[in-house]
PDB file of N, CA and C in Angstrom:
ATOM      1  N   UNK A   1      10.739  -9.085 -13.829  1.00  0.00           N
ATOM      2  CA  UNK A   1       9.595  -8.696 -13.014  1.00  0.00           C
ATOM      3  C   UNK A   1       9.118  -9.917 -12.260  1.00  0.00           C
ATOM      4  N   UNK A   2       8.906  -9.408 -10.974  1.00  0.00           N
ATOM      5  CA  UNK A   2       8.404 -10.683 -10.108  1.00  0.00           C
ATOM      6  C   UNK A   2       7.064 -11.431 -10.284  1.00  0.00           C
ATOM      7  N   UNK A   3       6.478 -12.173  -9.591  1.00  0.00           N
ATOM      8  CA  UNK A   3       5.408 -12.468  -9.852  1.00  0.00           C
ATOM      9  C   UNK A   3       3.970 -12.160  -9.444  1.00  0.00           C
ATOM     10  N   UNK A   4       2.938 -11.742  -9.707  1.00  0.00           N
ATOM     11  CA  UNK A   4       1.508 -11.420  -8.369  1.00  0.00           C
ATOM     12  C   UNK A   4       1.399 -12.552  -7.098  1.00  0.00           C
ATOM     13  N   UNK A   5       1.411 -11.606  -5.723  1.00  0.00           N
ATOM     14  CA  UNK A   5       1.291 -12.542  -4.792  1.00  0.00           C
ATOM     15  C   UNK A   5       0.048 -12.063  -4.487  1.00  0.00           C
ATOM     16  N   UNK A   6      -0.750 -13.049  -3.969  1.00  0.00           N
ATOM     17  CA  UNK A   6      -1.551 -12.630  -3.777  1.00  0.00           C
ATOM     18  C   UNK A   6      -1.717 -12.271  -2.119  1.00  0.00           C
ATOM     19  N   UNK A   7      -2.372 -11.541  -1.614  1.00  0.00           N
ATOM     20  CA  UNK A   7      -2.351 -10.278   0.094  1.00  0.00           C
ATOM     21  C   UNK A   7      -3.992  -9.931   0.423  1.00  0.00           C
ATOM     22  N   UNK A   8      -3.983  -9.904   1.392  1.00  0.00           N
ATOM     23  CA  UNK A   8      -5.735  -9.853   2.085  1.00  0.00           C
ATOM     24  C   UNK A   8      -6.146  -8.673   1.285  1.00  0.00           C
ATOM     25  N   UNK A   9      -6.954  -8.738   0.524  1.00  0.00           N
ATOM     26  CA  UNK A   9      -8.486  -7.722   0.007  1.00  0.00           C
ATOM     27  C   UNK A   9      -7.457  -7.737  -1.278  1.00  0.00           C
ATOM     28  N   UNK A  10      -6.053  -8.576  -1.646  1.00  0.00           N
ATOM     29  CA  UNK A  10      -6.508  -7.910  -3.709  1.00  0.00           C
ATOM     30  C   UNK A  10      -4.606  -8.519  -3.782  1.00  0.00           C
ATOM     31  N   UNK A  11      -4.061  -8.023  -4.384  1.00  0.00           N
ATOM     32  CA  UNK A  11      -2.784  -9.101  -5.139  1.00  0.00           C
ATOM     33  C   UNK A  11      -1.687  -7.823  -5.081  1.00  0.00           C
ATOM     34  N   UNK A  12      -0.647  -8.003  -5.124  1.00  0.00           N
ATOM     35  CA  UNK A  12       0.735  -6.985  -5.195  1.00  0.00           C
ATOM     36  C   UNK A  12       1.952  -8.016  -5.903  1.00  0.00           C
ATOM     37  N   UNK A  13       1.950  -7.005  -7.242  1.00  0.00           N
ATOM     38  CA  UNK A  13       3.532  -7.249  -7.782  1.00  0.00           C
ATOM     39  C   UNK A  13       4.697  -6.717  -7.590  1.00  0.00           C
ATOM     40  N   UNK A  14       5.884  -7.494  -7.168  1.00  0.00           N
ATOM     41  CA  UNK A  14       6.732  -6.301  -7.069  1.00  0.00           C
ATOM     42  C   UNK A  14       7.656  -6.169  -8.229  1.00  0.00           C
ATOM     43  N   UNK A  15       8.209  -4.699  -8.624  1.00  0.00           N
ATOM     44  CA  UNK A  15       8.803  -4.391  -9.562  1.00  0.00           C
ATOM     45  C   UNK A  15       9.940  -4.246  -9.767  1.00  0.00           C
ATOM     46  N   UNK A  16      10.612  -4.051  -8.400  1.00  0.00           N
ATOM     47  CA  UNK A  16      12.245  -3.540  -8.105  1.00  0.00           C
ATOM     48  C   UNK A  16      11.871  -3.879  -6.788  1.00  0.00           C
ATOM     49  N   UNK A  17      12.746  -4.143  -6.063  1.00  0.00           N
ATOM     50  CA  UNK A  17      13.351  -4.371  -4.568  1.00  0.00           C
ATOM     51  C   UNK A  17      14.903  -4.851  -4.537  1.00  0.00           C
ATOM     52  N   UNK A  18      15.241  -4.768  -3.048  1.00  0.00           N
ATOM     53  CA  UNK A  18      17.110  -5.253  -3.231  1.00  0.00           C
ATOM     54  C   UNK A  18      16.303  -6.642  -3.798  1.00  0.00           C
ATOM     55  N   UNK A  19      16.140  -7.579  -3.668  1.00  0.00           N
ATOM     56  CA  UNK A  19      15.652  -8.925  -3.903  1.00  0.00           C
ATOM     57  C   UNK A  19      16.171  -9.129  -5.663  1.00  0.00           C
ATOM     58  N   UNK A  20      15.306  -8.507  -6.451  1.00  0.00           N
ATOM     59  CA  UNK A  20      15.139  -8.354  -7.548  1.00  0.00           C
ATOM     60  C   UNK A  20      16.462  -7.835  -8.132  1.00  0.00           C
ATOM     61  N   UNK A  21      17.091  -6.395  -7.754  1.00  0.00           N
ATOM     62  CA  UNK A  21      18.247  -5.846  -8.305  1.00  0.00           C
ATOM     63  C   UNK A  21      18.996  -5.203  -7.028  1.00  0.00           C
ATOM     64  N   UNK A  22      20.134  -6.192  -6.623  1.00  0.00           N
ATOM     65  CA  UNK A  22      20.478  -5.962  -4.793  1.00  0.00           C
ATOM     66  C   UNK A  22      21.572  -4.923  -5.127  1.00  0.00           C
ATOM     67  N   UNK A  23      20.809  -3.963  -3.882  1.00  0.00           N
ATOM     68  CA  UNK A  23      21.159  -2.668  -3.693  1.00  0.00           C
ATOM     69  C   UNK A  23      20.772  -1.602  -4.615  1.00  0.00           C
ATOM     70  N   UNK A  24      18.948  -1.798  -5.211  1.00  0.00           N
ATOM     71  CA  UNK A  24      18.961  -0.994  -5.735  1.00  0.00           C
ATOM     72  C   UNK A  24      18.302   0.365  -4.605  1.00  0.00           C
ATOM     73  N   UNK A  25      17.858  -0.158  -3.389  1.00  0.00           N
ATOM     74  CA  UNK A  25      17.830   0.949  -2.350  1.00  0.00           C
ATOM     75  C   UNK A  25      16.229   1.526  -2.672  1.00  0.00           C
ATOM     76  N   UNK A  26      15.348   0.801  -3.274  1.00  0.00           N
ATOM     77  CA  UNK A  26      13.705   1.341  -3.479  1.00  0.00           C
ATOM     78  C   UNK A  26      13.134   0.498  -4.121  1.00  0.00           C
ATOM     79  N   UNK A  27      12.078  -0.063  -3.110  1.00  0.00           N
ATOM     80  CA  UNK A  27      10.864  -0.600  -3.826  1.00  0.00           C
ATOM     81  C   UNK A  27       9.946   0.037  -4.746  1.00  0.00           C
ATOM     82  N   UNK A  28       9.425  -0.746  -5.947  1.00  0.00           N
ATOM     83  CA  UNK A  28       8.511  -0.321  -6.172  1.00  0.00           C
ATOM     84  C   UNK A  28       7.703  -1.235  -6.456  1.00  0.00           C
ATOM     85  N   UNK A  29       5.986  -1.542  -6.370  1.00  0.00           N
ATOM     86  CA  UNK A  29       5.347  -2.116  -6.663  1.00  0.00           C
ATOM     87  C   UNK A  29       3.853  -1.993  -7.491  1.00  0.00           C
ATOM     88  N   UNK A  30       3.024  -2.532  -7.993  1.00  0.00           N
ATOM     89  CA  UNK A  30       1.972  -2.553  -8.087  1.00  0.00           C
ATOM     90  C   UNK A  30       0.691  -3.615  -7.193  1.00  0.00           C
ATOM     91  N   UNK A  31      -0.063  -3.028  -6.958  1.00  0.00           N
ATOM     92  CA  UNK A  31      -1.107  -3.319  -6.106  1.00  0.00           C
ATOM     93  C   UNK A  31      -2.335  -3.227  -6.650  1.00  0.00           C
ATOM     94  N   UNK A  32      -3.217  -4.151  -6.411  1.00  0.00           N
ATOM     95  CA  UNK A  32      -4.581  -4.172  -6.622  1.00  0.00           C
ATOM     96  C   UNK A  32      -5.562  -4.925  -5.406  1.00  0.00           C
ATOM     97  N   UNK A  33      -6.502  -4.133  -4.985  1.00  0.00           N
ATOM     98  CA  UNK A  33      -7.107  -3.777  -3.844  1.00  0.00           C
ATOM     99  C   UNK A  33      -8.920  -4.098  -4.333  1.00  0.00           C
ATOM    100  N   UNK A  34      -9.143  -5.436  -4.409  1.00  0.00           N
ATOM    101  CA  UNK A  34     -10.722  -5.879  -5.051  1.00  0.00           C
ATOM    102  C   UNK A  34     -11.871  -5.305  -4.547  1.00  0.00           C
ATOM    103  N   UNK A  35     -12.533  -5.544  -4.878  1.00  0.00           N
ATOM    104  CA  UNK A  35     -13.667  -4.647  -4.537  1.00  0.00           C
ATOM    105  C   UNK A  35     -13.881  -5.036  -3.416  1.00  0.00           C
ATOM    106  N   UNK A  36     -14.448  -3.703  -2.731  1.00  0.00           N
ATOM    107  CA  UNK A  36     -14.989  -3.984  -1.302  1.00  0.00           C
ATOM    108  C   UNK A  36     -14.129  -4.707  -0.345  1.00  0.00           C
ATOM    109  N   UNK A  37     -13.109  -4.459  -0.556  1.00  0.00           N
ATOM    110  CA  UNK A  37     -11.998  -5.179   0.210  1.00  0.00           C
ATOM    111  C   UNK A  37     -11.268  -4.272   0.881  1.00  0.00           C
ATOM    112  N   UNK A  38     -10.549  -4.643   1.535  1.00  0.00           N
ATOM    113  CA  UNK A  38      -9.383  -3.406   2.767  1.00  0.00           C
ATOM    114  C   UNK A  38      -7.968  -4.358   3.063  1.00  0.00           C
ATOM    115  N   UNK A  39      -6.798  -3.749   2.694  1.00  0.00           N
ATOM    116  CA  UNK A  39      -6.058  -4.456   2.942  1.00  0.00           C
ATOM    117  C   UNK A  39      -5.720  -4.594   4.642  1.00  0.00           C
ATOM    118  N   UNK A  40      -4.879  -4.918   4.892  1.00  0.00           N
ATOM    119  CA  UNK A  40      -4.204  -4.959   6.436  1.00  0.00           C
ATOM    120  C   UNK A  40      -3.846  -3.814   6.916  1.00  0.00           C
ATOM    121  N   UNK A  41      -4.177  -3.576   8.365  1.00  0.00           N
ATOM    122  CA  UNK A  41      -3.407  -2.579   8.745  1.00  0.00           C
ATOM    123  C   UNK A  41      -1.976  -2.661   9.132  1.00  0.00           C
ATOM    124  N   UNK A  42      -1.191  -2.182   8.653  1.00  0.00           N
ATOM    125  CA  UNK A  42       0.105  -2.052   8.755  1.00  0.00           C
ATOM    126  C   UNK A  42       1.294  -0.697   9.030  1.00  0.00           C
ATOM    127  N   UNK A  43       2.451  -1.287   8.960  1.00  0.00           N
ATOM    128  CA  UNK A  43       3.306  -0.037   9.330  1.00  0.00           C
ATOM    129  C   UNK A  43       4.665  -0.437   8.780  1.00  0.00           C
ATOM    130  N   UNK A  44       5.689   0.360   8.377  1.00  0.00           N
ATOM    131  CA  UNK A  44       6.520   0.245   7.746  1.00  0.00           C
ATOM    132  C   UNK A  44       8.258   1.227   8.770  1.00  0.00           C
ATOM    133  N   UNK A  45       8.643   0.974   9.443  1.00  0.00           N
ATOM    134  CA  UNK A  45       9.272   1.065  10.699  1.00  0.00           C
ATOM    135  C   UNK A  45      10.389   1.893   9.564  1.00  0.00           C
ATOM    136  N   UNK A  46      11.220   1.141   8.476  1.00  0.00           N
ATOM    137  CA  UNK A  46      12.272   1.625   8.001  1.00  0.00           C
ATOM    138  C   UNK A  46      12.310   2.354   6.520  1.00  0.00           C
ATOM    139  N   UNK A  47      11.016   2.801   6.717  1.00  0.00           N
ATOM    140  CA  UNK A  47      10.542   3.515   4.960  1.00  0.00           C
ATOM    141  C   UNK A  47       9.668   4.526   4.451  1.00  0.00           C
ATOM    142  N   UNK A  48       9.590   5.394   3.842  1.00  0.00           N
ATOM    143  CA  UNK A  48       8.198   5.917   3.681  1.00  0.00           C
ATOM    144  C   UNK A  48       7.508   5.651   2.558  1.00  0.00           C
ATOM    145  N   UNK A  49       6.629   5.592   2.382  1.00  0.00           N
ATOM    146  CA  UNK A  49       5.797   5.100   0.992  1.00  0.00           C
ATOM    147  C   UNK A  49       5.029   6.203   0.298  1.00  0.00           C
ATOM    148  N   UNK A  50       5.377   5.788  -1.404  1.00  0.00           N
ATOM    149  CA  UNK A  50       3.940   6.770  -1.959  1.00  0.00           C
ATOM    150  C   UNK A  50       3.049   5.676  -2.555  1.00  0.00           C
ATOM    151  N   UNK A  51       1.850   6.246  -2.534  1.00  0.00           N
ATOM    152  CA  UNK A  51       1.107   5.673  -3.414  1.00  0.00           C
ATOM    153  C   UNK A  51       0.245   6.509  -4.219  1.00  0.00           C
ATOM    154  N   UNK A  52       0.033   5.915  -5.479  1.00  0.00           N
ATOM    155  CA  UNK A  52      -0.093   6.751  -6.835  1.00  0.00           C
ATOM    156  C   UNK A  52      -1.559   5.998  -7.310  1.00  0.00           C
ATOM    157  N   UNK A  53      -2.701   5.960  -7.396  1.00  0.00           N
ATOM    158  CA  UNK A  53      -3.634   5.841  -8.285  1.00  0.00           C
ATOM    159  C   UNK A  53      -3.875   5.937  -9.950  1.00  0.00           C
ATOM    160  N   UNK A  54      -3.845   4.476  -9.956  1.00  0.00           N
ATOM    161  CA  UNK A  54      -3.363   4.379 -11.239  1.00  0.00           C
ATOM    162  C   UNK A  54      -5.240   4.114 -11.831  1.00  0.00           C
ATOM    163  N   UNK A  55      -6.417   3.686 -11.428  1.00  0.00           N
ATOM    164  CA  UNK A  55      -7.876   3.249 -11.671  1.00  0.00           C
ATOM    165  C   UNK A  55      -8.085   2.839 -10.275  1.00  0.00           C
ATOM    166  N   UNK A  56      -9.303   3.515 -10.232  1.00  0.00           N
ATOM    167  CA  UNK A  56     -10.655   2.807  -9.880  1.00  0.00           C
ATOM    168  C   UNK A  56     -10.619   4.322  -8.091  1.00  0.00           C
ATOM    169  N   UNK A  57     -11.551   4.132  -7.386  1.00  0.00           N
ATOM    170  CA  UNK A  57     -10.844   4.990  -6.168  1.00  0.00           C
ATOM    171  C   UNK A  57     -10.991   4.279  -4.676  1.00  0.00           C
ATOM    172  N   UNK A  58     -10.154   5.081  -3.635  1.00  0.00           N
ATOM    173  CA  UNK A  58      -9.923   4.213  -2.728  1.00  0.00           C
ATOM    174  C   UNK A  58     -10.226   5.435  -1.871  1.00  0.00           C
ATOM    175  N   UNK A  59     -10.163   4.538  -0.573  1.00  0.00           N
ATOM    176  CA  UNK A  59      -9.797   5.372   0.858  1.00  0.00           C
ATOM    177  C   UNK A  59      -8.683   4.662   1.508  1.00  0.00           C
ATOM    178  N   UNK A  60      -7.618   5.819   2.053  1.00  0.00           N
ATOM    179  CA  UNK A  60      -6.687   5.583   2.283  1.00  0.00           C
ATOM    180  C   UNK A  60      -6.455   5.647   3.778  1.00  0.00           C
ATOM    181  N   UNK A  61      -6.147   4.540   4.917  1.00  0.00           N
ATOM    182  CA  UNK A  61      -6.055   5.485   6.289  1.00  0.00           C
ATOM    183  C   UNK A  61      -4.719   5.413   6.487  1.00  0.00           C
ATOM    184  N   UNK A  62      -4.672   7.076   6.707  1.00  0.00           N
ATOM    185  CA  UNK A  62      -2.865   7.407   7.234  1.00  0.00           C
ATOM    186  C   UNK A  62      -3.171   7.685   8.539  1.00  0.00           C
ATOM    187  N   UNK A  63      -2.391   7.162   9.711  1.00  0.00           N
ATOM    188  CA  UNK A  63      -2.520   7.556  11.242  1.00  0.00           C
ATOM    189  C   UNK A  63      -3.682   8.105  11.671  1.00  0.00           C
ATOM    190  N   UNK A  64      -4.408   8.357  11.346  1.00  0.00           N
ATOM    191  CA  UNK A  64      -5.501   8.882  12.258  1.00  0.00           C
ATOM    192  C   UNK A  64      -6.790   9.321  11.166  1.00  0.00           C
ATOM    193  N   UNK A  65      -6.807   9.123  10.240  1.00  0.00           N
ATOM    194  CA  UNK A  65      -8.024   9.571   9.353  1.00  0.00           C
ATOM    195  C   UNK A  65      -7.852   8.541   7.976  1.00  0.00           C
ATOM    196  N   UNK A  66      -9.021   8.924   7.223  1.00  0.00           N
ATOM    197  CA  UNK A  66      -9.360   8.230   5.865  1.00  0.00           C
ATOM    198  C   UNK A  66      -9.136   9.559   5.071  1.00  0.00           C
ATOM    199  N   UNK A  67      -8.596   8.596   3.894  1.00  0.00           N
ATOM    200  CA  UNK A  67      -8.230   9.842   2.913  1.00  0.00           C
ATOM    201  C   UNK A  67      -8.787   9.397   1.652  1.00  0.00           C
ATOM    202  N   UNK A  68     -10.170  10.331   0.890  1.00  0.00           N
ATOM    203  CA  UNK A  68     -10.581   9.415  -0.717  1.00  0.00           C
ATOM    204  C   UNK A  68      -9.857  10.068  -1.389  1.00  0.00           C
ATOM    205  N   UNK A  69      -9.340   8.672  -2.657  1.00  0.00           N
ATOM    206  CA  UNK A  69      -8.037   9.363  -3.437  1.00  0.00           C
ATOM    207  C   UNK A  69      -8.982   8.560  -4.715  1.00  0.00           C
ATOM    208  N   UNK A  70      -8.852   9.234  -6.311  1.00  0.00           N
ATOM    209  CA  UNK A  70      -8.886   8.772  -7.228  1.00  0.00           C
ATOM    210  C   UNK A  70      -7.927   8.901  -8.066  1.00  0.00           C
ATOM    211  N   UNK A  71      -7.851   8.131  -9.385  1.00  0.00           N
ATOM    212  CA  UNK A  71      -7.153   7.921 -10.671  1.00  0.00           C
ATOM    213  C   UNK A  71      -6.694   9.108 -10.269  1.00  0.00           C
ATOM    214  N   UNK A  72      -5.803   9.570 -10.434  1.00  0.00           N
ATOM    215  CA  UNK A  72      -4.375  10.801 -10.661  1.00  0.00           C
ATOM    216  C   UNK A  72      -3.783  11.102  -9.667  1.00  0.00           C
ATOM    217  N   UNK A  73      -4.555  10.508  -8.420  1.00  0.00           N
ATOM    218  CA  UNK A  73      -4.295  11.575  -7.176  1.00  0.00           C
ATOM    219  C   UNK A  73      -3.061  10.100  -6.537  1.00  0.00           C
ATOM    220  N   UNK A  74      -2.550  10.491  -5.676  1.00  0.00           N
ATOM    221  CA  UNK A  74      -1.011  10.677  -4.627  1.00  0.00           C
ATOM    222  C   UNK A  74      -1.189  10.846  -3.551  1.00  0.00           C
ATOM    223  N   UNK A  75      -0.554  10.222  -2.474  1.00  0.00           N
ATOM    224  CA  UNK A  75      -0.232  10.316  -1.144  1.00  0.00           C
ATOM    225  C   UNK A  75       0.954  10.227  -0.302  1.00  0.00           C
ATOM    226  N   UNK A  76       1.303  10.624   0.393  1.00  0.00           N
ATOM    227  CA  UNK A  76       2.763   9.800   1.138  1.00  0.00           C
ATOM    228  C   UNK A  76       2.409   9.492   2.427  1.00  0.00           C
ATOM    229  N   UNK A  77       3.047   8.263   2.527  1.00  0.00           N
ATOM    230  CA  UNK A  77       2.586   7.626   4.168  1.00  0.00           C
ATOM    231  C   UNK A  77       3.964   8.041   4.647  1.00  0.00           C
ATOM    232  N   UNK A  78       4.496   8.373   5.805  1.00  0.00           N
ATOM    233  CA  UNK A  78       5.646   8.188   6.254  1.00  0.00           C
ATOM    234  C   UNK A  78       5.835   7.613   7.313  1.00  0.00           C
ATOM    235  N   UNK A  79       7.070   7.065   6.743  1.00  0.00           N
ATOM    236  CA  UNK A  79       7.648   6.025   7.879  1.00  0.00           C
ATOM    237  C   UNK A  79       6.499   5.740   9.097  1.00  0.00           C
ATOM    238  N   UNK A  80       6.731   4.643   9.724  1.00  0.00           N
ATOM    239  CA  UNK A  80       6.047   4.059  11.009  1.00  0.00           C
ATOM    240  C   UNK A  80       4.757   4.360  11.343  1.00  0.00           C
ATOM    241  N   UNK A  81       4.106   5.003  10.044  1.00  0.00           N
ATOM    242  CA  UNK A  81       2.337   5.431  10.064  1.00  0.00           C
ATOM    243  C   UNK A  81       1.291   3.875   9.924  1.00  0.00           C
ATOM    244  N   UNK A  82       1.044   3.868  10.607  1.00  0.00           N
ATOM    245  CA  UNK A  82      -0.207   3.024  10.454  1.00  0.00           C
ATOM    246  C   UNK A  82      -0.842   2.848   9.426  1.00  0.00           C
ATOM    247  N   UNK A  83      -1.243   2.295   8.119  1.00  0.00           N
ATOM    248  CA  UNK A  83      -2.105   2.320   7.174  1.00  0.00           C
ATOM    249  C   UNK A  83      -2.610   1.448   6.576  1.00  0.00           C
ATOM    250  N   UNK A  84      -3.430   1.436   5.495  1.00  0.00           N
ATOM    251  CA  UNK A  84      -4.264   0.523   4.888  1.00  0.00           C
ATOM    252  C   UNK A  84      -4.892   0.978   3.963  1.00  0.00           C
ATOM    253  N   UNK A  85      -5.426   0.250   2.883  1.00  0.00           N
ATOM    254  CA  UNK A  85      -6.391   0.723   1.511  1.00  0.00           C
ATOM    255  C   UNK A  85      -7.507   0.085   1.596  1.00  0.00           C
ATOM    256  N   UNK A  86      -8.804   0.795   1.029  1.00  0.00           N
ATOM    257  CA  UNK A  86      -9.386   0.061   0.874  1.00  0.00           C
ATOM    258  C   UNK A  86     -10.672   0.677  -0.358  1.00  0.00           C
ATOM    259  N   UNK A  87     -11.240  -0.415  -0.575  1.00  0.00           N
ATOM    260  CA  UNK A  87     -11.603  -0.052  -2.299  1.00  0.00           C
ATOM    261  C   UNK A  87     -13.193  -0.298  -1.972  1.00  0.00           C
ATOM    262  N   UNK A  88     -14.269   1.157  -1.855  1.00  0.00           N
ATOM    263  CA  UNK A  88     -15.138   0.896  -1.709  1.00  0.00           C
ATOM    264  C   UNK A  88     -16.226   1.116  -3.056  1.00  0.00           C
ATOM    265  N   UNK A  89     -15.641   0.946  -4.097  1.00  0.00           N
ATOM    266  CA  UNK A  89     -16.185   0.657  -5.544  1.00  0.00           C
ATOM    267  C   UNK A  89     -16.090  -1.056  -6.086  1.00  0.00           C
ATOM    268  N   UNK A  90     -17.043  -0.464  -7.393  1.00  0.00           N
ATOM    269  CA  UNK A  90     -17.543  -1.754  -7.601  1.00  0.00           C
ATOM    270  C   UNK A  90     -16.735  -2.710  -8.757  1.00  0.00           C
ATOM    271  N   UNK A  91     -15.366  -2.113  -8.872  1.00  0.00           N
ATOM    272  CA  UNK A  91     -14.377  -2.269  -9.948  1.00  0.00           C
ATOM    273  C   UNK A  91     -13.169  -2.583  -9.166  1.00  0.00           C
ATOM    274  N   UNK A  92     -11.776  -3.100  -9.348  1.00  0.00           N
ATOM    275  CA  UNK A  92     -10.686  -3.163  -8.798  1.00  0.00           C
ATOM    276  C   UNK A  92     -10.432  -1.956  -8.913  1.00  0.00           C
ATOM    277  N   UNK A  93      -9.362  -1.613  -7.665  1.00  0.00           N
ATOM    278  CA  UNK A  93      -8.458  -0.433  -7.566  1.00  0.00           C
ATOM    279  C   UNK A  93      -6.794  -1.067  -8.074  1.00  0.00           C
ATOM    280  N   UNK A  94      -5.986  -0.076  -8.684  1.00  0.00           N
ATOM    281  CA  UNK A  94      -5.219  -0.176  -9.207  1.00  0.00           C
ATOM    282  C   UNK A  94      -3.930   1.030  -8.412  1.00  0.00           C
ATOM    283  N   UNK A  95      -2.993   0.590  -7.824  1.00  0.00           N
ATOM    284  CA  UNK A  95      -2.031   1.280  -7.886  1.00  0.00           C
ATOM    285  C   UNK A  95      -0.444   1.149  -7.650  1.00  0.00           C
ATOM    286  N   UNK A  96       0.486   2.214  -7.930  1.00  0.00           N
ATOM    287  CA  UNK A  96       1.591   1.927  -7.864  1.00  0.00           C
ATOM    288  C   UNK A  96       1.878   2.382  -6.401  1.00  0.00           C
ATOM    289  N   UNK A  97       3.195   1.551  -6.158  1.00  0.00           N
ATOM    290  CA  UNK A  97       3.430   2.050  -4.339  1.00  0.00           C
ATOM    291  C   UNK A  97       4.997   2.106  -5.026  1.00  0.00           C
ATOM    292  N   UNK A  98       5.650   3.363  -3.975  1.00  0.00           N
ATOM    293  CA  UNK A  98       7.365   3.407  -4.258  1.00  0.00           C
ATOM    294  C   UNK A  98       7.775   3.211  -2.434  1.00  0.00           C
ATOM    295  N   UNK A  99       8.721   2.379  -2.125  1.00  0.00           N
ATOM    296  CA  UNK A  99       9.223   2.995  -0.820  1.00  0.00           C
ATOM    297  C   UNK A  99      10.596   3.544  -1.109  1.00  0.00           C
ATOM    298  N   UNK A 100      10.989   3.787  -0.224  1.00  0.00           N
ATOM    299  CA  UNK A 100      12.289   4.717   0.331  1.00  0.00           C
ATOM    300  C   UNK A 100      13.534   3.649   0.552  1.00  0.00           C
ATOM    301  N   UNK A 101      13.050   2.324   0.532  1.00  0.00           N
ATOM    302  CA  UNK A 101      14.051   1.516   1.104  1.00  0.00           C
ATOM    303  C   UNK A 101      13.731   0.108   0.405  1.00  0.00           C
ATOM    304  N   UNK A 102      15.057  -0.614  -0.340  1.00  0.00           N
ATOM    305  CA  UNK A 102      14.772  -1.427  -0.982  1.00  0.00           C
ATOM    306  C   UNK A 102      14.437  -2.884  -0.404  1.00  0.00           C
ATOM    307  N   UNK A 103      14.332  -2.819   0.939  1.00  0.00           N
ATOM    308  CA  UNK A 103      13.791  -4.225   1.830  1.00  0.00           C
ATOM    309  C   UNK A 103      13.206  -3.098   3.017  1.00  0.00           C
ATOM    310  N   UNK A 104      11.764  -3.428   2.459  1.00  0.00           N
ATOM    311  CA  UNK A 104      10.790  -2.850   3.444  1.00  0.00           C
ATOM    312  C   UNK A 104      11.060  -3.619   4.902  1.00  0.00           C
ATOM    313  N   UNK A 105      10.352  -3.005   6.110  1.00  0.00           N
ATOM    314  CA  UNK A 105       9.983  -3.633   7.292  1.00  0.00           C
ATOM    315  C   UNK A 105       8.697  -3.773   7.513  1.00  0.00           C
ATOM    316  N   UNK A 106       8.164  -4.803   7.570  1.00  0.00           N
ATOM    317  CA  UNK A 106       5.887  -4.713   7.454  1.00  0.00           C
ATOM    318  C   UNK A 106       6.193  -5.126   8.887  1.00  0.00           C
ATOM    319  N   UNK A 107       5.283  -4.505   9.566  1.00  0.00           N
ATOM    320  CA  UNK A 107       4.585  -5.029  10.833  1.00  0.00           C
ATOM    321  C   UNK A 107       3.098  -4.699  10.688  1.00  0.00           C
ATOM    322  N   UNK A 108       2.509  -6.350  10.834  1.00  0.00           N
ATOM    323  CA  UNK A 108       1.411  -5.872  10.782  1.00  0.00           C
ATOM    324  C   UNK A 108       0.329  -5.461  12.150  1.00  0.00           C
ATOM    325  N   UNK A 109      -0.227  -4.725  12.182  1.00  0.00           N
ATOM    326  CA  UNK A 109      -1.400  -4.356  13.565  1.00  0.00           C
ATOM    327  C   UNK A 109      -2.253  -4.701  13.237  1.00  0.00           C
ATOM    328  N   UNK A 110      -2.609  -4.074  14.749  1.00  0.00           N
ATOM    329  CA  UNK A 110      -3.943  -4.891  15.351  1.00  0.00           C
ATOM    330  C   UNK A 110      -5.072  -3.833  15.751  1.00  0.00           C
ATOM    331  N   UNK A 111      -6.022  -3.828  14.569  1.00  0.00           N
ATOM    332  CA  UNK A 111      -6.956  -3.013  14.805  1.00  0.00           C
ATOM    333  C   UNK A 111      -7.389  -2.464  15.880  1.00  0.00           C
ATOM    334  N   UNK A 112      -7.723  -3.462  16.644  1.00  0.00           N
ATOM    335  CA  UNK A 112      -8.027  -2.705  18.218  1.00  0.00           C
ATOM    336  C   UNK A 112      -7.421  -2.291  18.591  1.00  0.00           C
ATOM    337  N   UNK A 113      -6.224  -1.902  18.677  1.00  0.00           N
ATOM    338  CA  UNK A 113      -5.622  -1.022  19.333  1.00  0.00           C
ATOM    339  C   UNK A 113      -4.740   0.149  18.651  1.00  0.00           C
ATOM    340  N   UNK A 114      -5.497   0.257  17.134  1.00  0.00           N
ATOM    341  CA  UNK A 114      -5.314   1.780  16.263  1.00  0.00           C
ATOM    342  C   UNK A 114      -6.742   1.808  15.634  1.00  0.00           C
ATOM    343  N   UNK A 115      -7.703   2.530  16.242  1.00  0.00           N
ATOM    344  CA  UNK A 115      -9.459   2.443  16.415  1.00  0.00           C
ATOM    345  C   UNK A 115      -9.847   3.291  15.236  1.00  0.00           C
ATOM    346  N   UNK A 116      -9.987   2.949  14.412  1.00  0.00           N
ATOM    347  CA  UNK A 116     -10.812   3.625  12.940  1.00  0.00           C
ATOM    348  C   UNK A 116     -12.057   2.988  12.639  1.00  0.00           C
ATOM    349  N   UNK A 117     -12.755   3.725  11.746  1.00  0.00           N
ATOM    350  CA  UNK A 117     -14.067   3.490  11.828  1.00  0.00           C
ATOM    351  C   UNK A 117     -14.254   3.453   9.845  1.00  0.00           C
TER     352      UNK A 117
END
């Protein structure tokens, strides 16, 4: 198992990637998202992602809206969606992320010009 890096608004471990076990063809990671924090907006060009709520709850933006997710609840971003987490409780958020592809593509954006509120 790799090590916590730490990433704007909270820390991500990764668990599997080609990196880790090459060619295993899927990331998976854990993420934690600190309080009152929002990670980056981003996009993932060659993958789709889930993310799984493991504690605490979040809002999630997929392409065009916020989504509140707690402990049990699931999402899928797909491929080349715009997104971001963010943890508007007073506890860390906790969750697992899987992609589709074992060497993600991150590009990160630029708020102003994908306008959420």
């Amino acid at each position: 198992m790799s090590g916590s890096n730490k990433i704007p608004g909270g820390s991500m471990t990764w668990l599997m990637e080609n990196t880790l076990h090459p060619g295993v063809g899927i990331s998976l990671a854990e993420m934690i998202v600190d309080p009152g924090q929002t990670s980056e907006l981003h996009r993932h060009s060659n993958c789709s992602e889930v993310l799984y709520v493991l504690e605490g709850d979040i809002l999630q933006w997929i392409g065009a809206e916020w989504i509140k997710l707690g402990a049990g609840d699931r999402c899928v971003i797909p491929a080349n969606s715009a997104h971001q987490t963010r943890n508007p409780g007073p506890k860390p958020a906790k969750m697992i992320l899987v992609y589709s592809d074992g060497q993600r593509d991150y590009e990160k954006m630029d708020p102003a010009t994908h306008l959420h509120s």
